[in-house]
Protein backbone atom coordinates (compact mmCIF):
# COMPACT_ATOMS: atom_id res chain seq x y z
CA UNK A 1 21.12 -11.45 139.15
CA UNK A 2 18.18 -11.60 141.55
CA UNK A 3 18.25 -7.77 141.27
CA UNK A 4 18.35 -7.31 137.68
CA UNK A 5 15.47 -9.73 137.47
CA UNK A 6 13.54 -7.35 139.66
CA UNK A 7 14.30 -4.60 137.51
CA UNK A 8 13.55 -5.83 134.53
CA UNK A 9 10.08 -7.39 135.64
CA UNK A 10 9.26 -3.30 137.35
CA UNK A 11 10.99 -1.90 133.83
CA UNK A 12 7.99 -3.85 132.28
CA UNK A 13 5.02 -3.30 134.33
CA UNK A 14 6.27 0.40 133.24
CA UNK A 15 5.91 -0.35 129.53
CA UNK A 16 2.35 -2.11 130.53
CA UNK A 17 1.36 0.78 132.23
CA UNK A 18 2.60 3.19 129.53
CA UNK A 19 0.42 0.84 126.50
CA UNK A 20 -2.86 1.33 128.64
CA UNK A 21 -3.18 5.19 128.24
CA UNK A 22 -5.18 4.14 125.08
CA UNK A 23 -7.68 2.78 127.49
CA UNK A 24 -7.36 3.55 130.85
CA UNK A 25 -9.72 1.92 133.94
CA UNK A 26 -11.90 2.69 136.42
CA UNK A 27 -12.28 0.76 139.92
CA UNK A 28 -15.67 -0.76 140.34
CA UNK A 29 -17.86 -2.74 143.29
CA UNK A 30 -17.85 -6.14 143.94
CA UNK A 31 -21.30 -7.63 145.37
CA UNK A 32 -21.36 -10.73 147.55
CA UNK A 33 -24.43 -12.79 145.83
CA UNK A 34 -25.27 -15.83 143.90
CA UNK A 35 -27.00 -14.03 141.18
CA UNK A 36 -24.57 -13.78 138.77
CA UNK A 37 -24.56 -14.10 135.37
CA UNK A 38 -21.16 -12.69 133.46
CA UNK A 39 -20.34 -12.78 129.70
CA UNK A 40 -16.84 -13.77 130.22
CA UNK A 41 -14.37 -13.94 127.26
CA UNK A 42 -11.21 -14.99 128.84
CA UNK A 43 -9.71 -16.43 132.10
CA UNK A 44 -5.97 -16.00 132.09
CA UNK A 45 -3.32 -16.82 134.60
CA UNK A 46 -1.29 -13.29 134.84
CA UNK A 47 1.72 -12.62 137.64
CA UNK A 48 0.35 -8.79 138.25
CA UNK A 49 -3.12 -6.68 138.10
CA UNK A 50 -1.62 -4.73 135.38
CA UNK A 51 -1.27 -7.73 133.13
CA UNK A 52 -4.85 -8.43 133.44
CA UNK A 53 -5.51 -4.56 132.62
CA UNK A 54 -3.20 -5.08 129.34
CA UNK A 55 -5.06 -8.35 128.20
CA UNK A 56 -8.77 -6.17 128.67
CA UNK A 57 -7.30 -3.49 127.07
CA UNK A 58 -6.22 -5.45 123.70
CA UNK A 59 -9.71 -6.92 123.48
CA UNK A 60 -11.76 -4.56 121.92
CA UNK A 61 -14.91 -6.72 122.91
CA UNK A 62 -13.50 -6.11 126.46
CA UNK A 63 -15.29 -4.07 128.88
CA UNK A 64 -14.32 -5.36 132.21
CA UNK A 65 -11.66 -7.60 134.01
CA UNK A 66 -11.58 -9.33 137.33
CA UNK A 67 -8.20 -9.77 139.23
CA UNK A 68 -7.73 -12.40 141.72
CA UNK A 69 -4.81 -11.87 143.53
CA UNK A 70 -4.61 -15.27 146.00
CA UNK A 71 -4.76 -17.21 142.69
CA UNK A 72 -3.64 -14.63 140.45
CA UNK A 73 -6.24 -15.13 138.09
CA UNK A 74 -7.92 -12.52 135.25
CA UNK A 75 -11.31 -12.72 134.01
CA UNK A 76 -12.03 -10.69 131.35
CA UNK A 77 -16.23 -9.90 130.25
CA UNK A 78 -18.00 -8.42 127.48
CA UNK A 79 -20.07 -5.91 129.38
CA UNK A 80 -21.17 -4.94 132.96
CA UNK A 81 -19.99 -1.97 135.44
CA UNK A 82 -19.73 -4.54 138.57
CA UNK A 83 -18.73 -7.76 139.74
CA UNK A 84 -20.93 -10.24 141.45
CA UNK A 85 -19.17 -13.26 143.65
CA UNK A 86 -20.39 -15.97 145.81
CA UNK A 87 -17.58 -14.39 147.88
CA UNK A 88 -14.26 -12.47 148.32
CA UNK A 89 -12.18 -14.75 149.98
CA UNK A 90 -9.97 -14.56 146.40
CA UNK A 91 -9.17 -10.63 147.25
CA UNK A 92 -10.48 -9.72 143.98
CA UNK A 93 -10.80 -6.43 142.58
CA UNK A 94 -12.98 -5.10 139.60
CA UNK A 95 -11.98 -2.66 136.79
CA UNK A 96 -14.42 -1.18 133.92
CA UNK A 97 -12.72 0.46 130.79
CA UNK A 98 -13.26 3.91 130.78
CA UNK A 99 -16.13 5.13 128.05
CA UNK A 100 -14.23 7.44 125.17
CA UNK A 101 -12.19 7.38 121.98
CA UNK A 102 -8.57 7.92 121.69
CA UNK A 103 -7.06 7.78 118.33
CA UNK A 104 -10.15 6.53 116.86
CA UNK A 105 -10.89 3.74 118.40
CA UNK A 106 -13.47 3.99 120.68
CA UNK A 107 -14.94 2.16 124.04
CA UNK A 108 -18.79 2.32 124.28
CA UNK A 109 -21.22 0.49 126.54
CA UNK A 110 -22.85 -2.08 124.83
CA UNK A 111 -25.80 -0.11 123.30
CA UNK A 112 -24.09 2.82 122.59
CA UNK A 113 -22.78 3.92 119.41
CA UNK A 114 -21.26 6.84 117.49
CA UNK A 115 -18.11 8.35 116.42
CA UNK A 116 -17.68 9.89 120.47
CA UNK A 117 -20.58 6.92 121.71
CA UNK A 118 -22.56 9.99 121.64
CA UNK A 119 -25.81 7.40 120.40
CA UNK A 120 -27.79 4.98 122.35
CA UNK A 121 -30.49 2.84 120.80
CA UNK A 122 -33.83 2.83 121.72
CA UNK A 123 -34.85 -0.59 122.17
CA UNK A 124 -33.93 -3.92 121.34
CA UNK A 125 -34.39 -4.30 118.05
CA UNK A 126 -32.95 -0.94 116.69
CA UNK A 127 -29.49 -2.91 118.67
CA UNK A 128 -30.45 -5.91 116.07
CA UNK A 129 -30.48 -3.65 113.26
CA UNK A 130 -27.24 -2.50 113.97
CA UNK A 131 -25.67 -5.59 114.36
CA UNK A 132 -25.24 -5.70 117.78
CA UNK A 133 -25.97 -9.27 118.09
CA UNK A 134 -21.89 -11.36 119.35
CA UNK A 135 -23.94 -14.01 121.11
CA UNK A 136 -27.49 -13.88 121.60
CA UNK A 137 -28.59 -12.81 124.99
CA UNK A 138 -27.34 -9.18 125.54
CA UNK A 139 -27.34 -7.00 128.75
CA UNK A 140 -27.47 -3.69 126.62
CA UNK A 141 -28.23 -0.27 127.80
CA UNK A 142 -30.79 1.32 126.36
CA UNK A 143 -32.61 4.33 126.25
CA UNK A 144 -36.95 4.80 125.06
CA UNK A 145 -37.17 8.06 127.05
CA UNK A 146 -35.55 10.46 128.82
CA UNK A 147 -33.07 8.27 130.64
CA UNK A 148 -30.90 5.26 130.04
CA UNK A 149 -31.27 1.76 131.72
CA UNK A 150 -30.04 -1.69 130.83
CA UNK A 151 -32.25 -4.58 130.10
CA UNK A 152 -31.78 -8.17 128.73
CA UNK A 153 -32.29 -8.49 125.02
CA UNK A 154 -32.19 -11.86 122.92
CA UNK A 155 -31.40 -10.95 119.91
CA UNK A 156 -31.51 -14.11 118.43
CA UNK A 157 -35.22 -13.50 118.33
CA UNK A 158 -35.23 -10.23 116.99
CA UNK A 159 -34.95 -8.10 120.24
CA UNK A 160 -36.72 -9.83 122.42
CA UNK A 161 -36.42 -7.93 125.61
CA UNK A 162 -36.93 -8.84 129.26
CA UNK A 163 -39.26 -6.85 131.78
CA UNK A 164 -39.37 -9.65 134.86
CA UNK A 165 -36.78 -12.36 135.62
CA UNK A 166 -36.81 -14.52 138.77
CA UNK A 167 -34.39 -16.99 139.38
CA UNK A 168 -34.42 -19.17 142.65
CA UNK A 169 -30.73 -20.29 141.91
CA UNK A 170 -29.92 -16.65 143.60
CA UNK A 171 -29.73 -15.13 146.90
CA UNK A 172 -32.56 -13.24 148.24
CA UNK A 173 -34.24 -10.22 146.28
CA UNK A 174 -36.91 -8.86 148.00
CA UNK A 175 -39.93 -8.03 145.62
CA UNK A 176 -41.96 -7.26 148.36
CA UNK A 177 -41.40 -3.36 147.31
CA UNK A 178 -43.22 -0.15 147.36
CA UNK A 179 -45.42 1.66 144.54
CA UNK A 180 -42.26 4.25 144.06
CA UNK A 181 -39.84 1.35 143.84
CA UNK A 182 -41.94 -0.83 141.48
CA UNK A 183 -42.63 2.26 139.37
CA UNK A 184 -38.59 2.58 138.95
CA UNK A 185 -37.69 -0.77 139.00
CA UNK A 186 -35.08 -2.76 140.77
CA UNK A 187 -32.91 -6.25 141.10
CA UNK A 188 -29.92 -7.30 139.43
CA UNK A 189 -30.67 -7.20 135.96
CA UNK A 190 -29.08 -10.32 134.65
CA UNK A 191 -30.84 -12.37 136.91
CA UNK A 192 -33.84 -11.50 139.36
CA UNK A 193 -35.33 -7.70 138.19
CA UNK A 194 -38.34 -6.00 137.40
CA UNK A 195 -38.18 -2.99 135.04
CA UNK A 196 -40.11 -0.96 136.60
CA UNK A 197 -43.51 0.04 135.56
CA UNK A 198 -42.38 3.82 133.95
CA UNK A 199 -40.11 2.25 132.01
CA UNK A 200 -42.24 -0.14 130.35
CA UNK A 201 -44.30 2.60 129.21
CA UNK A 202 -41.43 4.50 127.77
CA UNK A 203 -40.98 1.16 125.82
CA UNK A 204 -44.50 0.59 124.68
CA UNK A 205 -44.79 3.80 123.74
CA UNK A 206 -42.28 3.86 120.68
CA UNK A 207 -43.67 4.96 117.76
CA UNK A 208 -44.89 2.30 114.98
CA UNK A 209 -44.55 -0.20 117.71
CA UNK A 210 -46.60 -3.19 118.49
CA UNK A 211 -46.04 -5.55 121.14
CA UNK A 212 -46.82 -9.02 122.62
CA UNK A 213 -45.79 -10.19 125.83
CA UNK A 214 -44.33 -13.57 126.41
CA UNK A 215 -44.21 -15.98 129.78
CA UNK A 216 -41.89 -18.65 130.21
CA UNK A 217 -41.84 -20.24 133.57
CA UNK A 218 -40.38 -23.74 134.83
CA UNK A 219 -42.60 -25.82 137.17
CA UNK A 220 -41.38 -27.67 140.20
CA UNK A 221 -41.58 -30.90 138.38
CA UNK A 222 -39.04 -29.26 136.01
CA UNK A 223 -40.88 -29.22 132.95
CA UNK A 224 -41.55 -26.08 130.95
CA UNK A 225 -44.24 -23.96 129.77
CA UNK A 226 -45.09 -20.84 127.98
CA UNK A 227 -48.06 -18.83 127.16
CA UNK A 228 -48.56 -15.46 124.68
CA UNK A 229 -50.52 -12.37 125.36
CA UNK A 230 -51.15 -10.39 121.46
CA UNK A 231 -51.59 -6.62 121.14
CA UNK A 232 -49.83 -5.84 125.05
CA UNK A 233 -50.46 -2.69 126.64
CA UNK A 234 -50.27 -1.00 129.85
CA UNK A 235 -52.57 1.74 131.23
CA UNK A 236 -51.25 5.23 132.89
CA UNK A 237 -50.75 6.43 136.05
CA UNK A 238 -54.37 7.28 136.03
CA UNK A 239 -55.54 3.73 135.47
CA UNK A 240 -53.43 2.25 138.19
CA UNK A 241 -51.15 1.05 135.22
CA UNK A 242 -54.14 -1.58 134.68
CA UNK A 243 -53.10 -4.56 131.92
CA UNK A 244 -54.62 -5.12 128.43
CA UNK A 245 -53.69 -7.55 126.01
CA UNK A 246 -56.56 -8.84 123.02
CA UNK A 247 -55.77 -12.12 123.13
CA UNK A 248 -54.44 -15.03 125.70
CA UNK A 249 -52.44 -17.98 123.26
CA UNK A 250 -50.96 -20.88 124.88
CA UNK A 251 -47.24 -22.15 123.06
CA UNK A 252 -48.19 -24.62 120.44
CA UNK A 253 -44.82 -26.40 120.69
CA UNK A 254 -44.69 -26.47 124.69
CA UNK A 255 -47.38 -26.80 127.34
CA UNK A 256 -49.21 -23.39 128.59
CA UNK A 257 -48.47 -21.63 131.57
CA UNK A 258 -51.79 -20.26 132.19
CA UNK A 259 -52.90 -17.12 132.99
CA UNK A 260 -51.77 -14.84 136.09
CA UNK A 261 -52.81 -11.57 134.93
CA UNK A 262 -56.55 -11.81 134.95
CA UNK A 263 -59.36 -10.23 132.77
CA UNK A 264 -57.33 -7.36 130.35
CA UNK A 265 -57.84 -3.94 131.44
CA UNK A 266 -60.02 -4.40 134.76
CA UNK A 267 -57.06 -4.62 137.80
CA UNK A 268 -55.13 -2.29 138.82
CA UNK A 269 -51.63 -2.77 140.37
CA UNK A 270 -51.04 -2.81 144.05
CA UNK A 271 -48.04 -3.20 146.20
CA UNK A 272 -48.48 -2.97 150.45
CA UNK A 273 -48.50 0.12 150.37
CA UNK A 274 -50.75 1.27 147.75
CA UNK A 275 -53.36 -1.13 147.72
CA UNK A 276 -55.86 -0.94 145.35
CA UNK A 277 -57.90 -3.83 146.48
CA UNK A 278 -59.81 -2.25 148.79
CA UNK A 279 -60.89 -4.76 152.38
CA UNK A 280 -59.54 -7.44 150.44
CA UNK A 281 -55.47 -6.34 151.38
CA UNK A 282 -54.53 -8.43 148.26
CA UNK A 283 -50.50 -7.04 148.35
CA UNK A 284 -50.99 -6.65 151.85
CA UNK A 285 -51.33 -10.57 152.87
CA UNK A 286 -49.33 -11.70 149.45
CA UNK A 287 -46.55 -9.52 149.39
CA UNK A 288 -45.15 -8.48 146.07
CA UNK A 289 -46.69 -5.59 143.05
CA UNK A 290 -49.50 -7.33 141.00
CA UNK A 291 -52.40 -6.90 139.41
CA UNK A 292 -54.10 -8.41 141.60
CA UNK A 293 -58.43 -8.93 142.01
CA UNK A 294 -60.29 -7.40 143.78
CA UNK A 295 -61.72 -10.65 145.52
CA UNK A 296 -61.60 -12.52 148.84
CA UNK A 297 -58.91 -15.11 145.52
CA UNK A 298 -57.20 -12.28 144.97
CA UNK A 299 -55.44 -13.83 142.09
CA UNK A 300 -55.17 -17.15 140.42
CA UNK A 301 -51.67 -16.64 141.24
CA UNK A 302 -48.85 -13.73 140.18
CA UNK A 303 -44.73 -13.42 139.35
CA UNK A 304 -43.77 -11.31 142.07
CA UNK A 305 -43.89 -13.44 145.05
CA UNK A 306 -41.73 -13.99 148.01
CA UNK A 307 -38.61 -15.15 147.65
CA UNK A 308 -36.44 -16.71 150.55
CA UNK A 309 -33.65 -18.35 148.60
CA UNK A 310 -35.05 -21.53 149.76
CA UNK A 311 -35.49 -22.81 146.46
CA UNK A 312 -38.83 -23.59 147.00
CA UNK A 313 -40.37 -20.14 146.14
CA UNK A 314 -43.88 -19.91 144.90
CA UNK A 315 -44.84 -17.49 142.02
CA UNK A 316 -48.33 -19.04 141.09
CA UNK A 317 -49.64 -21.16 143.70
CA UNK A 318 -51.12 -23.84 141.11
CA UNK A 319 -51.68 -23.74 137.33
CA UNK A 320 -53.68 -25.20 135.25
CA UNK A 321 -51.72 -28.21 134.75
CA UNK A 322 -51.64 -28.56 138.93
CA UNK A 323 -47.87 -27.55 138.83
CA UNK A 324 -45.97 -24.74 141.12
CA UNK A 325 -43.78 -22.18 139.61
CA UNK A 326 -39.88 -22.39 140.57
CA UNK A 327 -38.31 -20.20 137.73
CA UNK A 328 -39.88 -17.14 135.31
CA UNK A 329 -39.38 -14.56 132.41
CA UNK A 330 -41.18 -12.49 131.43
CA UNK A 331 -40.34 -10.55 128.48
CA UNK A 332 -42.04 -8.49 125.10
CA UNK A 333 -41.42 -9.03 121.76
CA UNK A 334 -42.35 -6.92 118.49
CA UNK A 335 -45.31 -8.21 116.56
């Protein structure tokens, strides 16, 4: 009997294996890290890997799974190439559906689209437009220029997307980076990033687009705060990617956060190793890409600061309100 049983449970991982040629997987990383931040749809209790591969592969919102095998758990996700744990003590494993069509259905990162997900959209709020709004907050790919990237968009408020996000919840992410680096952009997207200044021009430089940029920060006494900047922009290369906006505009339903950027269009943005401050060292004694003064101040404070993981990280050393930062976004919205 005991044999037969065996058979019979081997006779139907074939048949599982056999249903997932219409979407077959591919092994991913897992990070060790506290920054996480998963869209999960499902947890499920499943007696083999391949179960947890059939249950992704029925969900056509399913992009991802996680298999536990000490507790034989599966965790299925809307989106993501990766998985994130505190740690792998669970001997997990990671699987992302493979991108195509077969028999006309079709698997496409979230932001692509298209018979063959030969389309990508081009910001945030072409994805609203198309209806690409299960849930609010989205980590989408997208794709302004030449290349793809993801970014955050809220598209409950009409593809709001984010450029900066620090979180001091997380692990360490050094932001103490390099001119090339903060050009690119780095960090885990979903939780501590910067976009990278290249990519932000791709994204301001959309046609028939018009932008204001939007900081909301929590203060160590855990209250809130939030300030506008109208008519965004950002310089060149050739102007040390100096910041404009027209007009400053505190929140009128929440306190203001105040103002870390400094007079629009007059600094230019330094890291350590392309300073732009001159004898001052600005990035050099801070740490961190800013626009920093050029002043013995340096800056009434900026978003890039050190971060330790203490919990106790700094991004503006005192507001107007007296208060230290603990937590920030920064994101643009259309106009």
């Amino acid at each position: 009997m005991k044999f037969v049983e065996i058979f019979a449970y081997h006779l139907t991982l074939l048949f599982t294996v056999k249903g997932l040629k219409d979407s077959l997987f591919s092994k991913t990383a897992i990070f060790i890290n506290t920054c996480k931040r998963d869209y999960l749809l499902q947890e499920i209790k499943v007696d083999h890997r391949l179960r947890c591969s059939m249950a992704c592969s029925q969900d056509a919102d399913c992009r991802r799974y996680l298999y536990c095998k000490s507790d034989l758990s599966c965790k299925t996700y809307l989106d993501g190439t990766d998985c994130v744990l505190s740690d792998n003590s669970g001997q997990c494993s990671c699987y992302r559906k493979k991108i195509g069509c077969y028999k006309g259905k079709c698997t496409c990162p979230l932001g692509y689209y298209g018979n063959n997900c030969q389309n990508i959209i081009k910001d945030c709020r072409e994805g609203y437009g198309r209806n690409m709004t299960l849930g609010n907050t989205k980590q989408v790919y997208i794709q302004p220029g030449s290349t793809p990237f993801e970014i955050i968009c809220n598209f409950g408020i009409y593809g709001n997307m984010q450029i900066l996000r620090r979180d001091v919840t997380c692990l360490h992410e050094n932001f103490n980076r390099t001119m090339n680096e903060y050009r690119k952009g780095f960090g885990n997207v979903a939780k501590n990033m910067w976009i990278g200044l290249e990519r932000l021009k791709e994204i301001l430089s959309l046609p028939s687009s018009k932008f204001r940029l939007v900081l909301h920060a929590v203060r160590s006494d855990n209250s809130k705060c939030r300030s506008h900047f109208t008519d965004f922009q950002l310089g060149n290369v050739s102007t040390g990617y100096s910041f404009g906006y027209l007009n400053m505009e505190d929140d009128p339903n929440i306190m203001g956060c105040g103002n870390p950027f400094g007079e629009p269009f007059k600094n230019r943005f330094s890291t350590y190793d392309h300073d732009n401050t001159g004898s001052y060292r600005c990035a050099t004694r801070f740490g961190g890409g800013w626009w920093f003064d050029t002043s013995v101040n340096c800056t009434k404070g900026f978003l890039t600061g050190s971060m330790d993981g203490s919990g106790v990280d700094i991004f503006l050393p005192v507001d107007l309100h007296d208060q230290q930062y603990k937590n920030c976004i920064v994101s643009i919205r259309f106009q």
